[in-house]
Protein backbone atom coordinates (compact mmCIF):
# COMPACT_ATOMS: atom_id res chain seq x y z
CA UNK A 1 82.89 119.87 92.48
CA UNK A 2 84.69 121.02 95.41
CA UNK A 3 87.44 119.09 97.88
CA UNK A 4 87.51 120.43 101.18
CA UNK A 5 89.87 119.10 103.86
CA UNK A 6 88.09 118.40 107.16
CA UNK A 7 89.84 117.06 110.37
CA UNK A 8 87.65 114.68 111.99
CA UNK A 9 88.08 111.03 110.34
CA UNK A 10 84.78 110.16 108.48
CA UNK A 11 82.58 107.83 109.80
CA UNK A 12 82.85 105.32 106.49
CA UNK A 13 86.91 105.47 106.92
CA UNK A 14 86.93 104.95 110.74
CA UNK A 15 88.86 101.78 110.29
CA UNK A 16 91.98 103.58 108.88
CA UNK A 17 94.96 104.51 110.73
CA UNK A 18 95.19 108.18 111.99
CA UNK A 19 97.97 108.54 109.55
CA UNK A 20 95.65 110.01 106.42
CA UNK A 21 94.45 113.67 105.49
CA UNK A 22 90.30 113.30 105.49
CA UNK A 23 88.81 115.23 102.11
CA UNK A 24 85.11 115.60 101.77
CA UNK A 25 84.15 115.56 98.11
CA UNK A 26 80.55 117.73 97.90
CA UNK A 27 79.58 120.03 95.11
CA UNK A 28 77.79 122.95 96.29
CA UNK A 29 77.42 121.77 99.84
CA UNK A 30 76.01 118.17 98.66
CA UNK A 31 78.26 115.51 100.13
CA UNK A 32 79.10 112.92 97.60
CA UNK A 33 81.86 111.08 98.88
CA UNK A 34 85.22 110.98 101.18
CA UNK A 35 88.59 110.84 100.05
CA UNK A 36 91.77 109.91 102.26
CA UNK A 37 95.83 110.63 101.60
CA UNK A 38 98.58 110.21 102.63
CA UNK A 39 102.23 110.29 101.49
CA UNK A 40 104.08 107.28 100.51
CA UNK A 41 107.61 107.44 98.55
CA UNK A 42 107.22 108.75 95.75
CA UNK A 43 103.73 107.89 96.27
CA UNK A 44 100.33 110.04 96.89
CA UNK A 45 97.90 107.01 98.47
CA UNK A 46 94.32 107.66 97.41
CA UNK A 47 91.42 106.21 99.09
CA UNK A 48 87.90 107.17 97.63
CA UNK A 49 84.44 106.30 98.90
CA UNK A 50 81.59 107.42 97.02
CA UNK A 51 77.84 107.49 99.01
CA UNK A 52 75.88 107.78 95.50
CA UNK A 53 76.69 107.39 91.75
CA UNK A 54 75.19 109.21 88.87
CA UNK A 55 76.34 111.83 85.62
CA UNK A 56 76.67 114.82 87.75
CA UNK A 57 78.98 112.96 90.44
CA UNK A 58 81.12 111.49 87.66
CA UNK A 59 81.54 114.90 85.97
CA UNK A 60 82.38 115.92 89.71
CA UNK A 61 85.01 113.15 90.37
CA UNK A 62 86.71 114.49 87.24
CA UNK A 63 87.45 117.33 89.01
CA UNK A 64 88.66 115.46 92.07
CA UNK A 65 90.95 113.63 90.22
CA UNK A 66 92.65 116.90 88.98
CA UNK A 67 92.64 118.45 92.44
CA UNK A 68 94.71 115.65 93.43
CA UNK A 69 97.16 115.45 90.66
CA UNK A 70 97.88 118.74 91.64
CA UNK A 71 98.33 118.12 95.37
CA UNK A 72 100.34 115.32 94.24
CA UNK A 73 102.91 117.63 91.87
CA UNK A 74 102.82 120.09 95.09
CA UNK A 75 103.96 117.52 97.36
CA UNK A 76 106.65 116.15 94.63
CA UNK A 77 105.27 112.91 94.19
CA UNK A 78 105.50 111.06 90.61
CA UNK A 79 102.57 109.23 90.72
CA UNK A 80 98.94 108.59 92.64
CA UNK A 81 98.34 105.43 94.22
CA UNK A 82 94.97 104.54 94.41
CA UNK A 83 94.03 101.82 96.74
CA UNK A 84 90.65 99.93 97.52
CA UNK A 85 90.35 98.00 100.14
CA UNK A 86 87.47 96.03 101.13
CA UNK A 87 87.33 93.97 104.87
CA UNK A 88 84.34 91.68 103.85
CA UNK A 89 86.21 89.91 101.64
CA UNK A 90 84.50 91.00 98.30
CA UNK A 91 86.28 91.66 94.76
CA UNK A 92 84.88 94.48 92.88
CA UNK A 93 84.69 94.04 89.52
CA UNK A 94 84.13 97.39 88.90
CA UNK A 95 87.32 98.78 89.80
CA UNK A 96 89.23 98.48 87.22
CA UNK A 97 86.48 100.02 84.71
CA UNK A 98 86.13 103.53 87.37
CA UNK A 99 89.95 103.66 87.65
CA UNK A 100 90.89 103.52 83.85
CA UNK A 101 87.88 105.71 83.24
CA UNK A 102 90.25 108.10 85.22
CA UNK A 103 93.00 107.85 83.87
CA UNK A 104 94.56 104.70 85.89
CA UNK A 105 97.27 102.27 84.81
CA UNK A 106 98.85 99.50 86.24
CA UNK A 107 95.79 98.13 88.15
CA UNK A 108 96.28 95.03 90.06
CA UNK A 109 94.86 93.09 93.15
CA UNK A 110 96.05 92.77 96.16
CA UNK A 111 94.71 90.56 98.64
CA UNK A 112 95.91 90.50 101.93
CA UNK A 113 94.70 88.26 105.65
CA UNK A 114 96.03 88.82 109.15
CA UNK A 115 96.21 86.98 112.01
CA UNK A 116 96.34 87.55 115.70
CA UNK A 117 99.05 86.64 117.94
C-alpha cells in the first residue's frame, strides 16, 4: 500500500472542481485506485475511487485509511468526511457496508439536482 500525491487531476475525477489534492493509491507500482481531499471546517473531504476489488486491495485500503487519519490530525481536522457521489443517478447499496468496514459512522444520503439558469 502506498499513497502518492500526483498533480494532474485523474481522468475518473475530471468532473471535480480544481479545488482537491489528487492521491494515487498503488501498491508496489500497481494502480488500484484515486483518492481526492480537500479541507473543509473541521472537515478532511475524502473522495475514493477504486478501478478493481479483491483481498489484497482491501488489506491495501486499510492502509489508506490510516494514511489519511494521519493527514487529517496533521492538518488539525476532527474528523474525515467521506463523500460519494454518483452523476448517473444510482444509489449504491454498498456504501454503507465498505465505509463501516472502515471504520465509518454517521453514514447518510445525500441526494442533490441542479438546474440551469
Amino acid at each position: 500500500m502506498s499513497v502518492r500525491e500526483i498533480g494532474d487531476k485523474p481522468e475518473v475525477m475530471s468532473h471535480f472542481p480544481d479545488c482537491y489534492r489528487w492521491l494515487e493509491l498503488h501498491d508496489r507500482g500497481d494502480v488500484y485506485g484515486h483518492a481526492a481531499v480537500a479541507e473543509r471546517g473541521d472537515d478532511l473531504e475524502l473522495h475514493v475511487t477504486l478501478h478493481r476489488w479483491g483481498p489484497q486491495v482491501r488489506r491495501n485500503v486499510s492502509g489508506d485509511v490510516n494514511w489519511v487519519k494521519e493527514e487529517a490530525r496533521r492538518l488539525g481536522k476532527s474528523r474525515v468526511m467521506g463523500v460519494r457521489a454518483s452523476c448517473e443517478g444510482k444509489f449504491d447499496s454498498k456504501l454503507f457496508r465498505f465505509a463501516a468496514l472502515y471504520g465509518f459512522t454517521e453514514i447518510c444520503v445525500l441526494q442533490t439536482a441542479s438546474m440551469n439558469v
